[in-house]
C-alpha atoms as a PDB file:
ATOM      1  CA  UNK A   1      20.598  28.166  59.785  1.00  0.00           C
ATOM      2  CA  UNK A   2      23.500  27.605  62.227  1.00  0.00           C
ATOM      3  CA  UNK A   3      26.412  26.944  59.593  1.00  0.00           C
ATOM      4  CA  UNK A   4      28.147  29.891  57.510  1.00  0.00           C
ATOM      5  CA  UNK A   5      25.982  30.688  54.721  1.00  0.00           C
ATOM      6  CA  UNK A   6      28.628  31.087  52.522  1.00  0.00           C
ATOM      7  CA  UNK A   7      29.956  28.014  52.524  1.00  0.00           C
ATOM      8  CA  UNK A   8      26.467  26.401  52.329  1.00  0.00           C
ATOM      9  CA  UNK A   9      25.662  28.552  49.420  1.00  0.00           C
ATOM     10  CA  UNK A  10      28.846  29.188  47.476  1.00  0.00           C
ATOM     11  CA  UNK A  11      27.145  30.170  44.341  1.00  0.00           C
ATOM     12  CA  UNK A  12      24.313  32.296  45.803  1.00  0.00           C
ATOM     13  CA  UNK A  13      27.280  33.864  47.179  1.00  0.00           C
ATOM     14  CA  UNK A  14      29.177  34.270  43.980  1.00  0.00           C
ATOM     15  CA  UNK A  15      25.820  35.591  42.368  1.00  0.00           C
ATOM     16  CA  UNK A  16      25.237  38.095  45.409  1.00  0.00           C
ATOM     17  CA  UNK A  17      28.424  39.739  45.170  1.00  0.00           C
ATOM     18  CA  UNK A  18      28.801  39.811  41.919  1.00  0.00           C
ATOM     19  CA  UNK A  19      25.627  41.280  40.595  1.00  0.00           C
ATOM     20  CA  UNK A  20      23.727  42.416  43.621  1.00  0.00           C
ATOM     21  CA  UNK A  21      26.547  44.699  44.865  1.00  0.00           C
ATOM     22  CA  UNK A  22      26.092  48.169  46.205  1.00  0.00           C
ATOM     23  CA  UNK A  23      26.133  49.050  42.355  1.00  0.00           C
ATOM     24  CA  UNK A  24      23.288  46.837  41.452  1.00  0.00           C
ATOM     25  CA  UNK A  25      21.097  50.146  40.304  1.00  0.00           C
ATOM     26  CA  UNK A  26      23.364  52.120  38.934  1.00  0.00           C
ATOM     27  CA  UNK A  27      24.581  48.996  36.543  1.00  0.00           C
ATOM     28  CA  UNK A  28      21.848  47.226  36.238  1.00  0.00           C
ATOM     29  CA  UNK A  29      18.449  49.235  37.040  1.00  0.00           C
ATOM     30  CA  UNK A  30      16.909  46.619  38.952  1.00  0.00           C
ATOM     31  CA  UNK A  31      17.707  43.067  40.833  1.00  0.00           C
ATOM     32  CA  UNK A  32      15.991  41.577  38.392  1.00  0.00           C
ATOM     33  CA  UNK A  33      18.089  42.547  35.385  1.00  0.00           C
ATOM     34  CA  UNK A  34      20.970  42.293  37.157  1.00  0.00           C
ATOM     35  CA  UNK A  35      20.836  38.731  37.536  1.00  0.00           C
ATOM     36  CA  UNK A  36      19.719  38.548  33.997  1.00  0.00           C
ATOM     37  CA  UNK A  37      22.963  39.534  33.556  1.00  0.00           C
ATOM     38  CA  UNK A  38      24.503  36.968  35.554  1.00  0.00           C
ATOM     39  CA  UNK A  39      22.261  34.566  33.277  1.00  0.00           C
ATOM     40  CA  UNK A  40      23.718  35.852  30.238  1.00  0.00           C
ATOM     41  CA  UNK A  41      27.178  35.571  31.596  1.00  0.00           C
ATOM     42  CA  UNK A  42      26.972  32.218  33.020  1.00  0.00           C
ATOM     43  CA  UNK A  43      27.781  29.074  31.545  1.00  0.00           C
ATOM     44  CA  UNK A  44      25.903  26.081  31.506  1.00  0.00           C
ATOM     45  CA  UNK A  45      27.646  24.394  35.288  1.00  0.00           C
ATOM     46  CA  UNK A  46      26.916  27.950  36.753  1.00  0.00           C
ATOM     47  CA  UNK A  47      23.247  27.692  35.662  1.00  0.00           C
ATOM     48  CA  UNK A  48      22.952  24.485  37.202  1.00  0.00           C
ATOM     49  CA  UNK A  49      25.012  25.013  40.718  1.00  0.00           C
ATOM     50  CA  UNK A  50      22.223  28.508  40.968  1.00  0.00           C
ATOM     51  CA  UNK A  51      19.002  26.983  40.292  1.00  0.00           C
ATOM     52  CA  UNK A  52      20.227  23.876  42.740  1.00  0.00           C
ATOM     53  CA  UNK A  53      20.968  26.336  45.020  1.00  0.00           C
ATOM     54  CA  UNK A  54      18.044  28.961  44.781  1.00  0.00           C
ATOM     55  CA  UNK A  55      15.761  25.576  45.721  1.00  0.00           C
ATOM     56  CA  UNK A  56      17.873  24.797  48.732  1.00  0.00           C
ATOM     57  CA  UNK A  57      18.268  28.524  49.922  1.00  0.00           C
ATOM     58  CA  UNK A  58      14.244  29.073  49.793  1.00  0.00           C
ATOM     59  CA  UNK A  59      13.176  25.621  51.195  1.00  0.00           C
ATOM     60  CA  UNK A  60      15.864  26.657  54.227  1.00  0.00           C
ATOM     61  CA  UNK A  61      15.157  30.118  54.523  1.00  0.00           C
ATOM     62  CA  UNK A  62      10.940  29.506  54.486  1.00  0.00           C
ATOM     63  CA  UNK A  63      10.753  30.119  58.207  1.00  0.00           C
ATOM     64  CA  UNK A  64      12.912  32.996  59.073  1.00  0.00           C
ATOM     65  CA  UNK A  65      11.417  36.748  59.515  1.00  0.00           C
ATOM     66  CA  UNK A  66      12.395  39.215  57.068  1.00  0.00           C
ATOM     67  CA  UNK A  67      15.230  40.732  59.637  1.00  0.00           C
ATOM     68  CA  UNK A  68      17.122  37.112  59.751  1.00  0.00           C
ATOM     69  CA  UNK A  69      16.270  36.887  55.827  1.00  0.00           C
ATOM     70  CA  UNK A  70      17.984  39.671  55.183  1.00  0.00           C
ATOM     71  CA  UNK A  71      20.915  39.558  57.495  1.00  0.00           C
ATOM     72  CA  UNK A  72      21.713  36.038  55.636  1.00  0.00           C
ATOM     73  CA  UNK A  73      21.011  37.699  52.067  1.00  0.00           C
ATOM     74  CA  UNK A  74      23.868  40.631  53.183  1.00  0.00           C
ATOM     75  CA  UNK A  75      26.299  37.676  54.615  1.00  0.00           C
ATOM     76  CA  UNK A  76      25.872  35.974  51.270  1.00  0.00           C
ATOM     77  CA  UNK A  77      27.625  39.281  49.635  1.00  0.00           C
ATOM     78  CA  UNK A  78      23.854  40.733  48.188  1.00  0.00           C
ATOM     79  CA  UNK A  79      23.804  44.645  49.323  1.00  0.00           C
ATOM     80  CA  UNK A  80      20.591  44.814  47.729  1.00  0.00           C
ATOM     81  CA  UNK A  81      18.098  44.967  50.818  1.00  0.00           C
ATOM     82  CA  UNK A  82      14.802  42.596  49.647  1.00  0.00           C
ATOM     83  CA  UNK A  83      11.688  44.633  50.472  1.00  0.00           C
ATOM     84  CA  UNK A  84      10.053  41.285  51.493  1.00  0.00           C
ATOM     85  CA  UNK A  85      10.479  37.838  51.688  1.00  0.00           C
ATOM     86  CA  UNK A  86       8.203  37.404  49.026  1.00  0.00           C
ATOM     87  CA  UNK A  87       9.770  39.982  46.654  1.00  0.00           C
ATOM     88  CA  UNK A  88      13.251  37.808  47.523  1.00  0.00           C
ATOM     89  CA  UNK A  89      11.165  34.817  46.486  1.00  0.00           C
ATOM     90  CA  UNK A  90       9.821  35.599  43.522  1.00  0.00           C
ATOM     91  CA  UNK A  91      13.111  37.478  42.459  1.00  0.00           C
ATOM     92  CA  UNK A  92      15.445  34.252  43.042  1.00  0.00           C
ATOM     93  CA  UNK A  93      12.550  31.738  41.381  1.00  0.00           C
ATOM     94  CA  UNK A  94      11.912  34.018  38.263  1.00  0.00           C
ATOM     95  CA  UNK A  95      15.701  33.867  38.324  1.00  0.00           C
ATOM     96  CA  UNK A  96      16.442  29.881  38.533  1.00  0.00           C
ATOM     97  CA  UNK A  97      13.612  29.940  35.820  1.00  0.00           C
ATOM     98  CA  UNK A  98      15.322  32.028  33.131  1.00  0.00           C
ATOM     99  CA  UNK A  99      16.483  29.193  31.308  1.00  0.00           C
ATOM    100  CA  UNK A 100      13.371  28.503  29.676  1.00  0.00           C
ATOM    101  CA  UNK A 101      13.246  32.296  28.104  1.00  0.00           C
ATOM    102  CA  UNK A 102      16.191  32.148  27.277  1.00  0.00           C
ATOM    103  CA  UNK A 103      17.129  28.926  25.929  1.00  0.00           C
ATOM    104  CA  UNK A 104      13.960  27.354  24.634  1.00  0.00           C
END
């Protein structure tokens, strides 16, 4: 990924800062229930523009080892380090899939 991430992915980056901040555990317990807090606080658009974005961000980011992964998840605001590139996976798709639990 040559071009600034955070212009590429302006919502991941609004997300990252906002919920996965070096606070994340204290607030929240875990990444995952911190973005089910940004679920719960977003509206309807900012649902959208995150799930578009989560698709784009894993189908780009499939090839890159865990050290670039997580370089690009700290430039995108997150200071939650993922563990893996699977646990980032399955944390961001569980994520864009909240709307099903929590809307019908």
């Amino acid at each position: 990924m040559t071009h600034d991430a955070a212009s590429d992915f302006p919502e991941l980056r609004r997300v990252f800062s906002g919920y996965l901040h070096e606070d994340v555990l204290e607030e929240s317990g875990t990444p995952k229930a911190a973005l089910e807090m940004f679920w719960e606080d977003a509206d309807p658009d900012e649902r959208r523009r995150f799930q578009h974005e989560v698709a784009r961000f894993l189908e780009h980011t499939s090839s890159l080892d865990l050290s670039a992964l997580r370089d690009l998840v700290n430039q995108l605001g997150s200071r939650w380090t993922p563990p893996s590139a699977k646990a980032l996976a399955g944390l961001l798709t569980e994520a864009a899939h909240l709307r099903r639990r929590t809307n019908g």
